[in-house]
Protein backbone atom coordinates (compact mmCIF):
# COMPACT_ATOMS: atom_id res chain seq x y z
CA UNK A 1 17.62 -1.75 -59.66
CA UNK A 2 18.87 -4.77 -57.79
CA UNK A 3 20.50 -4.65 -54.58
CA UNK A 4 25.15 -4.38 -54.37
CA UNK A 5 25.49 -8.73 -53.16
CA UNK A 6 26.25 -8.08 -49.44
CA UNK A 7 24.60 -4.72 -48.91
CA UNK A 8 22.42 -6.52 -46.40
CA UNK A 9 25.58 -7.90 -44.44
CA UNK A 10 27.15 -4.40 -44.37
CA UNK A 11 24.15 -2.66 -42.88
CA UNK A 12 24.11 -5.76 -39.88
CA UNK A 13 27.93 -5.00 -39.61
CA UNK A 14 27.39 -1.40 -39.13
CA UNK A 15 24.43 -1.48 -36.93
CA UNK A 16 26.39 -3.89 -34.82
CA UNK A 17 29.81 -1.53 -35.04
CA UNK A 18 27.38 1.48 -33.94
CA UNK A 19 25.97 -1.06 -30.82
CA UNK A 20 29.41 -2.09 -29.71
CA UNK A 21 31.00 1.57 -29.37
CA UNK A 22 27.80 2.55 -27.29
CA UNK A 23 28.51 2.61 -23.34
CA UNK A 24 25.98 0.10 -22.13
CA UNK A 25 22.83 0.25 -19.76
CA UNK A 26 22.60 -2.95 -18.55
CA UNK A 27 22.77 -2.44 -14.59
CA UNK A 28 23.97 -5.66 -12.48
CA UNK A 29 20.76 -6.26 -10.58
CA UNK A 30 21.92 -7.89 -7.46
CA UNK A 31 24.61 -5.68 -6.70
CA UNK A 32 23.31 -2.62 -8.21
CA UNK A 33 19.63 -1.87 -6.32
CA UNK A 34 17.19 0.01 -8.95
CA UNK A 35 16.41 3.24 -8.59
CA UNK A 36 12.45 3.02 -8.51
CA UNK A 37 10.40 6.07 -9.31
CA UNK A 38 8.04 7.56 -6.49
CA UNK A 39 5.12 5.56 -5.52
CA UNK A 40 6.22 1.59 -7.29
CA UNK A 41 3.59 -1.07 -6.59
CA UNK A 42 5.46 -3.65 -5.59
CA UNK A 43 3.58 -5.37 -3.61
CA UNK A 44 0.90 -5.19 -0.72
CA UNK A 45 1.16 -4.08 3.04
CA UNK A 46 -1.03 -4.12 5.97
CA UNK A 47 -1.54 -1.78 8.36
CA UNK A 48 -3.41 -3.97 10.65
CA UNK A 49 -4.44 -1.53 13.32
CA UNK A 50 -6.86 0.29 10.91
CA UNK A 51 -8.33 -3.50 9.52
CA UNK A 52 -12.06 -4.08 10.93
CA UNK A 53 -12.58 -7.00 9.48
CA UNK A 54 -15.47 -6.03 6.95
CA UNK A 55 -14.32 -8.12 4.41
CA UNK A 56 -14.76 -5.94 1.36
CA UNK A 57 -11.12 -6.70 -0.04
CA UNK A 58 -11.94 -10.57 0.15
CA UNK A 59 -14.91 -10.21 -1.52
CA UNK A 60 -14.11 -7.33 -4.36
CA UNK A 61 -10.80 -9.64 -5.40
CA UNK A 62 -11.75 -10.63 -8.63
CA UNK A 63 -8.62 -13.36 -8.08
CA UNK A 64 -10.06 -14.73 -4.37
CA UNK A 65 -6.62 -14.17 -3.26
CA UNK A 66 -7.09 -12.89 0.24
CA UNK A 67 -7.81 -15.09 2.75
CA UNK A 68 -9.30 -13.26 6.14
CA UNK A 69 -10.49 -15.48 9.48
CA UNK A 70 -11.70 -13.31 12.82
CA UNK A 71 -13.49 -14.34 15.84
CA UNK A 72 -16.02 -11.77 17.59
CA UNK A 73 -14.95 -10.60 21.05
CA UNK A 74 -17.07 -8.59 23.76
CA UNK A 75 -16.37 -5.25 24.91
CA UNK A 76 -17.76 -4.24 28.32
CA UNK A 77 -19.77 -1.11 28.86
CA UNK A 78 -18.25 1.85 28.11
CA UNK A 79 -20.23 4.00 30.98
CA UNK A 80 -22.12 2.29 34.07
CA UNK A 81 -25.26 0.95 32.64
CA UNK A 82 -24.28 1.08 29.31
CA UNK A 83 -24.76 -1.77 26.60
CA UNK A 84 -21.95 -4.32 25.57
CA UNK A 85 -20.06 -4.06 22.57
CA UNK A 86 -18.84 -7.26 20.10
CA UNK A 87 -16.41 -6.48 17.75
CA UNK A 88 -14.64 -8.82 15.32
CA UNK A 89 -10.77 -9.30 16.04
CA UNK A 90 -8.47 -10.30 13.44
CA UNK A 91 -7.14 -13.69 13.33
CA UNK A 92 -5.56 -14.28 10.05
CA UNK A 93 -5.00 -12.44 7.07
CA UNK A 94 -3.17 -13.71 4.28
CA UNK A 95 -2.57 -12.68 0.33
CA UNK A 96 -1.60 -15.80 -1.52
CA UNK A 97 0.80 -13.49 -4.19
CA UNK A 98 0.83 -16.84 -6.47
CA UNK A 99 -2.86 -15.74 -7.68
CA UNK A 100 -2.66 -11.81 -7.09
CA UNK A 101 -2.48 -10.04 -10.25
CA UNK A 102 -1.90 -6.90 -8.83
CA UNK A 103 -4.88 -4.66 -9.77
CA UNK A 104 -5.04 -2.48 -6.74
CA UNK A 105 -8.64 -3.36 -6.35
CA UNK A 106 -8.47 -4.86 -2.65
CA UNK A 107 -6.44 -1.47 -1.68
CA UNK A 108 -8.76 0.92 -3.52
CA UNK A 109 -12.29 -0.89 -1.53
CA UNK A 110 -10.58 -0.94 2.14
CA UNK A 111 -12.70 2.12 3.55
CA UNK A 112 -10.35 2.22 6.98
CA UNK A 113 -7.22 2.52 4.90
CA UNK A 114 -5.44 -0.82 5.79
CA UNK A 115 -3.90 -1.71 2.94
CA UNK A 116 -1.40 -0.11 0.79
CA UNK A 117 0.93 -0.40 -1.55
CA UNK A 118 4.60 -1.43 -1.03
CA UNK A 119 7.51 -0.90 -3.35
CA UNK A 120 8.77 -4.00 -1.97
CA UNK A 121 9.53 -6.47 -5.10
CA UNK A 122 11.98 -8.78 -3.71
CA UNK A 123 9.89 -11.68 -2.71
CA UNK A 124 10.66 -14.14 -4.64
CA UNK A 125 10.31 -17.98 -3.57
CA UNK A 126 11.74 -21.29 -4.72
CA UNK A 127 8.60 -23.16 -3.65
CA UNK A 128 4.53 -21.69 -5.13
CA UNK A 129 3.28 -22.76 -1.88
CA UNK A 130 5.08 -20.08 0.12
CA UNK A 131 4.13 -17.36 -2.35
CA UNK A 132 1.23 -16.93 0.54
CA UNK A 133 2.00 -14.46 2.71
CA UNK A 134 0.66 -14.12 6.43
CA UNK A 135 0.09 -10.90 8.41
CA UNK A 136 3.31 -10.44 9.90
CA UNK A 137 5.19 -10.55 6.60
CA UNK A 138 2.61 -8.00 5.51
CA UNK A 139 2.74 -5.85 8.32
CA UNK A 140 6.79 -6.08 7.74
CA UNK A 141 5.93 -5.03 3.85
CA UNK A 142 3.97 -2.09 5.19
CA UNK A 143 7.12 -0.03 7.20
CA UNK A 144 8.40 0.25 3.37
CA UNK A 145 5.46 2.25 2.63
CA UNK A 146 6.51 6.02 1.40
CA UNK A 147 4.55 8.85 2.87
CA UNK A 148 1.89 10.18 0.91
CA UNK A 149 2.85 13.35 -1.27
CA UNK A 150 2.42 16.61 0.10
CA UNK A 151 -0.68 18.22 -0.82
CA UNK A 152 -0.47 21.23 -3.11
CA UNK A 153 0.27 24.56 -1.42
CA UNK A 154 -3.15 25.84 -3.51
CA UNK A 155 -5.37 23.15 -2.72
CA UNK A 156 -8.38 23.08 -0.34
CA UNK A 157 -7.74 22.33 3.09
CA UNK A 158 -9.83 18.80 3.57
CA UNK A 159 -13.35 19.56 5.33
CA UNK A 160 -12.55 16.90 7.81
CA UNK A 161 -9.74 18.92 9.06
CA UNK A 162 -11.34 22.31 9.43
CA UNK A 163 -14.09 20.69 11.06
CA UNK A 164 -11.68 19.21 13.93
CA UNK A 165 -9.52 22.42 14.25
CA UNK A 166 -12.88 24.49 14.75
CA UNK A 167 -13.75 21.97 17.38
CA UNK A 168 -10.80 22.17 19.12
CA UNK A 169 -10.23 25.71 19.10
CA UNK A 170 -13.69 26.09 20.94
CA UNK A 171 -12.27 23.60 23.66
CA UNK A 172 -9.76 25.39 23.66
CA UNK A 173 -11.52 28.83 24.27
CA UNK A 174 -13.80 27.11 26.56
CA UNK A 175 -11.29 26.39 28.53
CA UNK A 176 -9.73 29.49 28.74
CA UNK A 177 -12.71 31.47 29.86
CA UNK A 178 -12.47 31.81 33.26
CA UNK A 179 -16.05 29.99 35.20
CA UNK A 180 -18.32 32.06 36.61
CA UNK A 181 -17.84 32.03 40.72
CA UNK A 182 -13.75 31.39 39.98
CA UNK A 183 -11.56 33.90 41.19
């Protein structure tokens, strides 16, 4: 059996009749900030005072997008006698966001926990060349950084933390004792 001629118009009428009476979703970006879920990767932060300068996020980048100079500096002694120290000392560190594709690779390799993620997303540029961002922008980045969820009431307490609150609770009883020939 052959289709009523104009059966096809009146289903586009009433799908757009159905459409109009709706209340709409579109927000007005600009005016209206997003509500972003816990957690967004926007983009990425440093927290410079943890960075050591081993390189691993340069080099594990599939995209070569982070760009990382240093300069090694000499630490004295410690104790009288003791050897010197060199340690490298950040110069520059710089994600060019123009080639970042955002994998999470660079944040997932940093063993001293300098990088994370930001939900920062307004960043936009009018000019590719200034898609590169330098530390300061990314330190900046990293003060939008949400704490890390609360661990779950049942889990585990972290063997790293036992081990320093049994260390510290035996300073803290050796300490207490009175010494022998105190009075």
């Amino acid at each position: 059996m052959a289709p009523l001629p104009g059966s096809g118009l009146a289903k586009g009428l009433a799908v757009t009749l159905r459409t109009m009476t709706r209340k709409s979703v579109t927000e007005q970006y600009p005016d209206v900030q997003p509500d972003l879920p816990p957690r967004t990767r926007g983009v990425i932060g440093l927290f410079e005072e943890n960075c050591t300068v081993c390189m691993l996020c340069a080099r594990e980048c599939p995209d070569w997008c982070i760009y990382i100079d240093s300069h090694k500096e000499t630490v004295p002694a410690a104790t009288p006698g003791g050897r010197e120290r060199s340690r490298n000392v950040l110069d520059r560190f710089a994600i060019d966001f123009s080639l970042c594709m955002y994998c999470g690779i660079c944040i997932e390799v940093c063993p001293f926990d300098a990088l994370f993620w930001s939900p920062e997303f307004e960043y936009a540029e009018t000019d590719i060349r200034d898609l590169t961002h330098e530390r300061d922008k990314l330190r900046e980045w990293m003060w939008t950084v949400p704490a890390p969820p609360a661990l779950d009431p049942g889990a585990e307490e972290p063997k790293e933390l036992a081990a320093a609150r049994k260390t510290a609770e035996k300073l803290a009883a050796a300490q207490a004792e009175p010494r022998e020939g105190e009075s």
